[in-house]
N, C-alpha and C. Protein backbone atom coordinates (compact mmCIF):
# COMPACT_ATOMS: atom_id res chain seq x y z
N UNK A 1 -3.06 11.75 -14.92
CA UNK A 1 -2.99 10.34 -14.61
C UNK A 1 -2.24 9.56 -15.70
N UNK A 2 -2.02 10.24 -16.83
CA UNK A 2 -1.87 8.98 -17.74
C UNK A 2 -0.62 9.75 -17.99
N UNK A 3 0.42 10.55 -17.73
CA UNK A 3 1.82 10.93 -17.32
C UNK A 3 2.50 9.52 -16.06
N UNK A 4 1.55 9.55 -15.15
CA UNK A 4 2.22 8.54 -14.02
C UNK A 4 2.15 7.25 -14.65
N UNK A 5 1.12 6.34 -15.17
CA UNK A 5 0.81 5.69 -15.92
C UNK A 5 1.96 4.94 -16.29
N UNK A 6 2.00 6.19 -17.24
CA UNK A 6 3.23 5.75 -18.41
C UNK A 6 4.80 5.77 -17.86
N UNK A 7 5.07 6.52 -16.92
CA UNK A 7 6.42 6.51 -15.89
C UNK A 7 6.32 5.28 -15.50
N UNK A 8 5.14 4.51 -14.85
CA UNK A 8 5.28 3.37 -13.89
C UNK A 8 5.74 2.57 -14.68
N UNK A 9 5.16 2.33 -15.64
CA UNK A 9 5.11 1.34 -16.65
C UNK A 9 6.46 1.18 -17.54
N UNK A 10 6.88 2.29 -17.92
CA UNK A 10 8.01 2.18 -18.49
C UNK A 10 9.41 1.77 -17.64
N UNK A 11 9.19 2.09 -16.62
CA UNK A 11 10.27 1.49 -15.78
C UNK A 11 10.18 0.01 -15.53
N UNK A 12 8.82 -0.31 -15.41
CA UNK A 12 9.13 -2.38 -15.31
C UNK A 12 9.42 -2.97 -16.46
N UNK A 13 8.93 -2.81 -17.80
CA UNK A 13 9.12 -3.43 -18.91
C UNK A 13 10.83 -3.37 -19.47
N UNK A 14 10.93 -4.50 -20.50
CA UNK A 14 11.94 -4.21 -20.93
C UNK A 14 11.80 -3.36 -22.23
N UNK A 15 10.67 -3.44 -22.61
CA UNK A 15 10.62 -2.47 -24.18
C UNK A 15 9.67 -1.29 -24.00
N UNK A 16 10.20 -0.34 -23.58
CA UNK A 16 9.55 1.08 -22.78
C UNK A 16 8.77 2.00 -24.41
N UNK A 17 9.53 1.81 -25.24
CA UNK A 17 8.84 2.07 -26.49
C UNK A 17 7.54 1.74 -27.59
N UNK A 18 7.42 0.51 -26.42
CA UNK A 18 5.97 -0.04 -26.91
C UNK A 18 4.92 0.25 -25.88
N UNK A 19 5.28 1.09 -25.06
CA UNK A 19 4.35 1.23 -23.78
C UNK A 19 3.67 2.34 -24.53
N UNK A 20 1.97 2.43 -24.50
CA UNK A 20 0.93 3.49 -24.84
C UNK A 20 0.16 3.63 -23.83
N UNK A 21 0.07 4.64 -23.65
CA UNK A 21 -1.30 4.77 -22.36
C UNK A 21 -2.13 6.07 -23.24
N UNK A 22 -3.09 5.87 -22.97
CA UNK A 22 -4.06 6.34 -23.26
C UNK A 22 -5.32 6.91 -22.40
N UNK A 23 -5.93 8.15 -22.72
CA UNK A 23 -7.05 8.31 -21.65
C UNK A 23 -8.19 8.97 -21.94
N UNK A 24 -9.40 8.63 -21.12
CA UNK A 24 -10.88 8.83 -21.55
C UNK A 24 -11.51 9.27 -20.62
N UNK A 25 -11.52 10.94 -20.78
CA UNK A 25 -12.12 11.43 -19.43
C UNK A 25 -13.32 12.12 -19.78
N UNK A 26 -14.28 11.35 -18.66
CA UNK A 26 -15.83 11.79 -18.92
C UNK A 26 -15.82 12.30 -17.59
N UNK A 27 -17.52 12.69 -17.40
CA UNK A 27 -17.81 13.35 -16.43
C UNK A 27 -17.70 13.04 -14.85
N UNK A 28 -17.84 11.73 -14.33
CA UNK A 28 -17.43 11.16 -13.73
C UNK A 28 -16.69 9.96 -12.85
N UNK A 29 -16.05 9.95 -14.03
CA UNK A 29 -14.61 9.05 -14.46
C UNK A 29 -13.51 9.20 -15.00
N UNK A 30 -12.21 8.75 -15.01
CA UNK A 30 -11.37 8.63 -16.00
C UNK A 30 -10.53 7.20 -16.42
N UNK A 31 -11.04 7.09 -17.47
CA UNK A 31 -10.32 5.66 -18.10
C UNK A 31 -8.79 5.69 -18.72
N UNK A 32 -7.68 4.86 -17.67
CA UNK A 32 -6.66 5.15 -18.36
C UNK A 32 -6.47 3.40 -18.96
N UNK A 33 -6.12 3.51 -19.85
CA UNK A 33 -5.63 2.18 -20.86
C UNK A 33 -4.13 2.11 -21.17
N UNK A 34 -3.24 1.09 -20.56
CA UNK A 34 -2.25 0.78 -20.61
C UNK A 34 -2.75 -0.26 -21.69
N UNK A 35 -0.93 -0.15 -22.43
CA UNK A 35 -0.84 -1.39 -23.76
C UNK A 35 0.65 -1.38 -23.96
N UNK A 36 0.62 -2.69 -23.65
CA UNK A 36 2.42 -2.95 -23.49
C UNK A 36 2.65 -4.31 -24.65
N UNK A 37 3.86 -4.69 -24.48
CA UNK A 37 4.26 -5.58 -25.49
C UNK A 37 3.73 -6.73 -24.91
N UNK A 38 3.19 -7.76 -25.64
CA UNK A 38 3.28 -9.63 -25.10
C UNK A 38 3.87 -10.02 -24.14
N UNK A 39 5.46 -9.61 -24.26
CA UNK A 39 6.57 -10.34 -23.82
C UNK A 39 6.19 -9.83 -22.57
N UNK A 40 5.96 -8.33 -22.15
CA UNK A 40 5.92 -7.16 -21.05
C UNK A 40 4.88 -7.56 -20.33
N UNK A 41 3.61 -8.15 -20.32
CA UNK A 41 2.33 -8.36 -20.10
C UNK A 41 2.69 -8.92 -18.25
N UNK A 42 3.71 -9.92 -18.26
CA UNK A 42 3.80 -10.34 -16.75
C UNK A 42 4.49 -9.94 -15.79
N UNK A 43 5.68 -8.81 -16.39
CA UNK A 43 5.98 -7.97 -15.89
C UNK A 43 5.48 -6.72 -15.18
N UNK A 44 4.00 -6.57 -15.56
CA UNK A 44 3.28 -5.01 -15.64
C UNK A 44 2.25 -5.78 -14.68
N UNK A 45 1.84 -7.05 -14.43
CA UNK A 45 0.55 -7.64 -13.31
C UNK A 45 1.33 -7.95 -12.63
N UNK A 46 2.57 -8.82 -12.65
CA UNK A 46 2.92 -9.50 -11.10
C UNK A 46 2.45 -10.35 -10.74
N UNK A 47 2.90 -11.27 -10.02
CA UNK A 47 2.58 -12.85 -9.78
C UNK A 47 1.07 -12.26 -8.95
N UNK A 48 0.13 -12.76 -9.48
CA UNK A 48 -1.05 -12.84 -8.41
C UNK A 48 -1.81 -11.36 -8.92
N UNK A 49 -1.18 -10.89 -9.69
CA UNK A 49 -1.39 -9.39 -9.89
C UNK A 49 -1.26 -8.46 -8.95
N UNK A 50 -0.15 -8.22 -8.10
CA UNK A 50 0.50 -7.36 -7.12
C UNK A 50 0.59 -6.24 -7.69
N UNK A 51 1.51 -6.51 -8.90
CA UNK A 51 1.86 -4.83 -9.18
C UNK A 51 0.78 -4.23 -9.70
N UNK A 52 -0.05 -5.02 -11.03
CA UNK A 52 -1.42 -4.07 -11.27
C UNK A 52 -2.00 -3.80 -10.48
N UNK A 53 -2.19 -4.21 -9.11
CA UNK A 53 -3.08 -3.44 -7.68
C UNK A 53 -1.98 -2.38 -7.82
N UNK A 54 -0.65 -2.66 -7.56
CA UNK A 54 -0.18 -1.48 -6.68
C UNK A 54 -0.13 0.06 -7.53
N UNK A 55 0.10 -0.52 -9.24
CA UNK A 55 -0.03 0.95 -10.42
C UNK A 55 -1.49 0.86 -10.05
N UNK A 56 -2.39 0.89 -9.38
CA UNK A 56 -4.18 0.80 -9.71
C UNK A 56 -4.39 1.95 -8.19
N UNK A 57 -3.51 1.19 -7.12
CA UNK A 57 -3.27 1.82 -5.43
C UNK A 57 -2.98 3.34 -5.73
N UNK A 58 -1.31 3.30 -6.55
CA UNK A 58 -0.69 5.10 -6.56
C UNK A 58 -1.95 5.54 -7.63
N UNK A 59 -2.45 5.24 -8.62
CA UNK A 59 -3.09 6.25 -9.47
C UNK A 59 -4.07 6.88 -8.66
N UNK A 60 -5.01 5.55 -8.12
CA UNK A 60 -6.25 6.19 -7.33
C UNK A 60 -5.67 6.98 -5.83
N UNK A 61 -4.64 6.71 -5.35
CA UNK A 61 -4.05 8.02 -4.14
C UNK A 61 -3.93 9.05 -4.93
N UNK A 62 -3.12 9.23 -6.41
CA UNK A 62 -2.96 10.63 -6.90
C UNK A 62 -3.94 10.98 -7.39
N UNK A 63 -5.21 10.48 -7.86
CA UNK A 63 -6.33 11.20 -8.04
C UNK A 63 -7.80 11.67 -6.94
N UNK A 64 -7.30 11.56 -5.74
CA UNK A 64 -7.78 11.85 -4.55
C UNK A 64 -8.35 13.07 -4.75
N UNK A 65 -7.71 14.28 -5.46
CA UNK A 65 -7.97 15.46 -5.28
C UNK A 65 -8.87 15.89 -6.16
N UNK A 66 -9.12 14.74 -6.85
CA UNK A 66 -10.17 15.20 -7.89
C UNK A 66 -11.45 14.56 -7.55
N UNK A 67 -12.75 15.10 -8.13
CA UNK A 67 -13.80 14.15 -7.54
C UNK A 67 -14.25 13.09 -8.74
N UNK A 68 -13.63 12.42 -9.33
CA UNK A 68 -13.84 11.60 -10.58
C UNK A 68 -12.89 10.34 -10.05
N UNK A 69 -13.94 9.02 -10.45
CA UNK A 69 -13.42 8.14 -10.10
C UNK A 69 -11.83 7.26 -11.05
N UNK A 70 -10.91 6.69 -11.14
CA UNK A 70 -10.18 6.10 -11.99
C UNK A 70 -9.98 5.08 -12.12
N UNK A 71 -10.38 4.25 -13.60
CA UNK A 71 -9.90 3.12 -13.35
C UNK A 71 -8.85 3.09 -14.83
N UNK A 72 -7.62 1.64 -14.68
CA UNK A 72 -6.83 1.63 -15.03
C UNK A 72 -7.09 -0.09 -15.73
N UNK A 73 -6.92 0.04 -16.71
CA UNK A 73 -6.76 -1.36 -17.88
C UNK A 73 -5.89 -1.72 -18.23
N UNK A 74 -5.47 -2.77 -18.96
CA UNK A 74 -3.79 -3.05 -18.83
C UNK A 74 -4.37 -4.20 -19.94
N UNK A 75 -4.08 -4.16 -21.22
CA UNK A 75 -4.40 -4.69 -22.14
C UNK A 75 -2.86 -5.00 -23.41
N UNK A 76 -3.44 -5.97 -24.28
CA UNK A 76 -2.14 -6.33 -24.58
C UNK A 76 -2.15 -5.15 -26.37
């Protein structure tokens, strides 16, 4: 999860080098933590927060196959 994460993410921002994702996998969960630049912050939610649903939509379709739930943070 935190391979796709970091693909999604690096493609909207303009400073792909400050993008970190990070992840915390327990027993029945996995916490992925996005951390992007200031400037990047409204680029990565989207007016209304569209795109953080939609990186929140593909992670939880690609983790279907697993039985652990995912959630995704997006912090500065």
């Amino acid at each position: 999860m935190k391979e796709l994460v970091e693909v999604i993410a690096k493609a909207l921002v303009e400073n792909p080098d400050q993008v970190v994702v990070t992840e915390e996998v327990t027993e029945k969960s996995i916490n992925v933590v996005l951390k992007v630049a200031p400037a990047d912050m409204g680029k990565v939610i989207g007016k209304q927060g569209r795109i953080a649903k939609a990186i929140r939509s593909v992670v939880k379709a690609a983790s279907s196959k697993e039985d652990r739930k995912v959630n995704v943070d997006i912090v500065q």
